[in-house]
C-alpha atoms as a PDB file:
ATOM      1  CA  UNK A   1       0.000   0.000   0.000  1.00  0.00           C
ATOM      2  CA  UNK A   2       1.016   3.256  -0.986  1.00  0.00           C
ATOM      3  CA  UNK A   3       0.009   6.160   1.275  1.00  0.00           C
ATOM      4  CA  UNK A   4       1.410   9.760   2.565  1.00  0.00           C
ATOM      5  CA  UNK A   5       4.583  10.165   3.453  1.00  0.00           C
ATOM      6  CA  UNK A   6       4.712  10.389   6.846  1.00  0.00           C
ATOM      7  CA  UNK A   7       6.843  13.294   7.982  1.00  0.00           C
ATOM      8  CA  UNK A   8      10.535  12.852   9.984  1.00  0.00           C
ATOM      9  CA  UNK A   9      10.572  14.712  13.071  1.00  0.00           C
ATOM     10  CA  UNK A  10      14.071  16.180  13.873  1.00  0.00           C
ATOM     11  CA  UNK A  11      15.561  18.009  17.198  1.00  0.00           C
ATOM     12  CA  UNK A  12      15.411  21.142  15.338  1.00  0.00           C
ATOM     13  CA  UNK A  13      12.024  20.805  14.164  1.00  0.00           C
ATOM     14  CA  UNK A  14      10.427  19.004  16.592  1.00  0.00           C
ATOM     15  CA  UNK A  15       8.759  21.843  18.779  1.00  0.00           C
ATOM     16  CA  UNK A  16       7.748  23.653  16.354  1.00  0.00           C
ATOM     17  CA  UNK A  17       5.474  20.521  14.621  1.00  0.00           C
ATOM     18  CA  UNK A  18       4.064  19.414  17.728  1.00  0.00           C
ATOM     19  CA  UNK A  19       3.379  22.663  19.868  1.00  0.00           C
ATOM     20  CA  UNK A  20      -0.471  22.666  18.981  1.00  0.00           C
ATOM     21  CA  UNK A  21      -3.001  20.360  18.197  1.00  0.00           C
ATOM     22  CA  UNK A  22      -3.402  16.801  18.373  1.00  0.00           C
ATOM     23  CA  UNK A  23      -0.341  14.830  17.291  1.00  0.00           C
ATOM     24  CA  UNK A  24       0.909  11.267  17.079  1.00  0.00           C
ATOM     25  CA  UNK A  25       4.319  10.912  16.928  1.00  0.00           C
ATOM     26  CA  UNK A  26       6.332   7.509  15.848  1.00  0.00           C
ATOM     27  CA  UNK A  27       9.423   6.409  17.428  1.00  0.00           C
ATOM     28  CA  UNK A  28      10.998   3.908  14.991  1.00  0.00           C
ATOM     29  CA  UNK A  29      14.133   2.030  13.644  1.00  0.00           C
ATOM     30  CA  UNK A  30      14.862   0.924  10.208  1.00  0.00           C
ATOM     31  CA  UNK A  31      15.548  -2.655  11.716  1.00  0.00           C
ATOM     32  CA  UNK A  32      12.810  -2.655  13.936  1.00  0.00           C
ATOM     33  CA  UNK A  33      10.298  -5.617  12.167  1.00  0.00           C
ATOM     34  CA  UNK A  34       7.677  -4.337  14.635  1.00  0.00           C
ATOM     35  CA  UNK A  35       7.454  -0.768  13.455  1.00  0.00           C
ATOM     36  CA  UNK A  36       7.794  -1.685   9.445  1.00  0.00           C
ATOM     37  CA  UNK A  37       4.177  -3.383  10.569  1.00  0.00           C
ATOM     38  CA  UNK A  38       2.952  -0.537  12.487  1.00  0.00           C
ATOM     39  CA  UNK A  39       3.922   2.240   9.500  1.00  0.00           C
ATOM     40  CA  UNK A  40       0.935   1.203   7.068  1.00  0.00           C
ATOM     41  CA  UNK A  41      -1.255   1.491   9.948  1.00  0.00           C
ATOM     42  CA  UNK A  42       0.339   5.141  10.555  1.00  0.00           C
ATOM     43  CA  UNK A  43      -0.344   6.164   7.134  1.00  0.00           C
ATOM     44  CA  UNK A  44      -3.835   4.875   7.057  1.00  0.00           C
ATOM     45  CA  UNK A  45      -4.621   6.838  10.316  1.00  0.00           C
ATOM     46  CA  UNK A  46      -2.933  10.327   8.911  1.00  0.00           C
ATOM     47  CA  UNK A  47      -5.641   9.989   6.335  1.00  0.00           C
ATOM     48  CA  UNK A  48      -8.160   9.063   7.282  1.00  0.00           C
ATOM     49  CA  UNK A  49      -8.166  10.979  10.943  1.00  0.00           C
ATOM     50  CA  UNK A  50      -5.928  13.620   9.249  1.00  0.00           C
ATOM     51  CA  UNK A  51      -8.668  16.436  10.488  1.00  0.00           C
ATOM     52  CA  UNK A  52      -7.776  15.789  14.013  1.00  0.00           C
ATOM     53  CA  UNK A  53      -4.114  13.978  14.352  1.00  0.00           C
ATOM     54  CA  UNK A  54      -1.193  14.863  12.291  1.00  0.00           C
ATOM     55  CA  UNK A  55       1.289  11.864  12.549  1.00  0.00           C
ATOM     56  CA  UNK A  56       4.904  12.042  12.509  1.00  0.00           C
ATOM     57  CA  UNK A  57       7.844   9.858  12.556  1.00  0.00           C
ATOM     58  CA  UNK A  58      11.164  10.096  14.881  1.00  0.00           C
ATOM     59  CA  UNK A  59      13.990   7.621  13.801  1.00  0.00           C
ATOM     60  CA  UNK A  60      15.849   6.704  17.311  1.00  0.00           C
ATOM     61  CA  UNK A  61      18.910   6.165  15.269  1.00  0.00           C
ATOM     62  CA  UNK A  62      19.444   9.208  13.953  1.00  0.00           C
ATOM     63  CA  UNK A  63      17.327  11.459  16.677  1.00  0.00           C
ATOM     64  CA  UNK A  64      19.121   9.867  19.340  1.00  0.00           C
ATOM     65  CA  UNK A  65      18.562  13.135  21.213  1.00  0.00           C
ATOM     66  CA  UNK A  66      14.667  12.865  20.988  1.00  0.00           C
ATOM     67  CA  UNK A  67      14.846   9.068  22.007  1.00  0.00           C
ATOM     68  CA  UNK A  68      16.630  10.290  25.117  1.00  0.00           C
ATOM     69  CA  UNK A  69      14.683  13.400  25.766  1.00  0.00           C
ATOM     70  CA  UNK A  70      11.657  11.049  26.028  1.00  0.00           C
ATOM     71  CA  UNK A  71      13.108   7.965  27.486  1.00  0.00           C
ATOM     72  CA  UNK A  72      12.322   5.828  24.669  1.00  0.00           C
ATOM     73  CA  UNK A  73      13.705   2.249  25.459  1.00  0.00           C
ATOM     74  CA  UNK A  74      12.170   0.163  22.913  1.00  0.00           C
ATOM     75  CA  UNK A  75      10.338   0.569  19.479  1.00  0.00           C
ATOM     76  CA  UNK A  76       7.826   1.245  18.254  1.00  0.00           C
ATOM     77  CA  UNK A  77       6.712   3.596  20.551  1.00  0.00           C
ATOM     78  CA  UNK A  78       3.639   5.556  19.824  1.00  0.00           C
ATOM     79  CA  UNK A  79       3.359   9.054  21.533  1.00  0.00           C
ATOM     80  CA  UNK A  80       0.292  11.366  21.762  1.00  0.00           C
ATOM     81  CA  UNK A  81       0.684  14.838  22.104  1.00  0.00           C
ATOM     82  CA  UNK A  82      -1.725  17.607  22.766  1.00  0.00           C
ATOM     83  CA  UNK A  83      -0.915  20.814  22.340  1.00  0.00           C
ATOM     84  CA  UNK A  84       2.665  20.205  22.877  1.00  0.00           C
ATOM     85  CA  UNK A  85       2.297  18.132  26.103  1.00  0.00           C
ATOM     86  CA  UNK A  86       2.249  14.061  26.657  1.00  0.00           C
ATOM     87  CA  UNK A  87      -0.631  12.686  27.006  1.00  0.00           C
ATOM     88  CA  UNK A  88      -0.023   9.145  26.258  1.00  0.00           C
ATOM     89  CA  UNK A  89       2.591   6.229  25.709  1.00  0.00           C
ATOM     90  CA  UNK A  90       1.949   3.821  23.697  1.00  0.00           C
ATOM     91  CA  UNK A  91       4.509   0.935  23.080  1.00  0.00           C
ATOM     92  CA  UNK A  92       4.474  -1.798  20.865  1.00  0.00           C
ATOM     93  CA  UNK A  93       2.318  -2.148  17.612  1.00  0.00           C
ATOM     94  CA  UNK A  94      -0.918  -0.900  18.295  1.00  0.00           C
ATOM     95  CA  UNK A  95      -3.794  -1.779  15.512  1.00  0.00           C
ATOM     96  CA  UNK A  96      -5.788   1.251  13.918  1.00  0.00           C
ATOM     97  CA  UNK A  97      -8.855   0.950  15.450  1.00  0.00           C
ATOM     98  CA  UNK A  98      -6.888   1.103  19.401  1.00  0.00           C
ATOM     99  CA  UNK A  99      -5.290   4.207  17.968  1.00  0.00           C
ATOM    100  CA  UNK A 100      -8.807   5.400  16.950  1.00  0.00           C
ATOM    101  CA  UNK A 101     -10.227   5.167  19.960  1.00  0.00           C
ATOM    102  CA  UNK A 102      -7.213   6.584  21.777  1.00  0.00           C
ATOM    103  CA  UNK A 103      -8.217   9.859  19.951  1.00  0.00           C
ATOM    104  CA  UNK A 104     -11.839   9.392  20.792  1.00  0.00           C
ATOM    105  CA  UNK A 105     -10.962   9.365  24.144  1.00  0.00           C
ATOM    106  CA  UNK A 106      -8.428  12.368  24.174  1.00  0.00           C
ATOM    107  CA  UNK A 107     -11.376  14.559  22.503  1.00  0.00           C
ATOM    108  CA  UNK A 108     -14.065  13.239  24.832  1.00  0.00           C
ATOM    109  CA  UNK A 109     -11.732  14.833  27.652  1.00  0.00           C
ATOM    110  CA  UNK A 110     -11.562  18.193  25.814  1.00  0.00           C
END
């Protein structure tokens, strides 16, 4: 399947992209077989939920910096940011509709 690309997330850019709004942010590795599963499901989700989460990608290998500043110890791990702040860690591969209703929940809260 052929989808968006997902955007990289660097140190440099990072703030900036996740300050406001909703987003879901990827913590991957290229030899990770877990997250080359969870990446379709990604993309999927960043279209079809793409009015409420923008998803983003952070490769631990080469963002080693953002892998620290969020103590990310094994991959995939899914975070969920709202308006710049944490509001949930998610590890492993998580299937779309668990993702879905992780964003249900975060808007039912307000």
């Amino acid at each position: 399947m052929t989808g968006p690309q997902l955007s990289e997330l660097t140190e440099e850019t990072f703030d900036a992209e996740t300050s406001s709004g909703v987003v879901l942010i990827d913590f991957y590795a290229d030899w990770c077989q877990p997250c080359h599963v969870q990446k379709p499901i990604l993309q999927e989700l960043a279209v079809e939920q793409a009015a409420r989460v923008a998803v983003k990608m952070v490769d631990v290998k080469t963002q080693p910096g953002l892998a620290a500043r969020f103590a990310v110890s094994t991959v995939p791990l899914l975070l969920l940011l709202k308006e710049g702040k944490v509001v949930r860690r998610l590890s492993g591969v998580r299937r779309k509709r668990q993702l879905v209703e992780e964003l249900n929940e975060l808007s039912a809260q307000g």
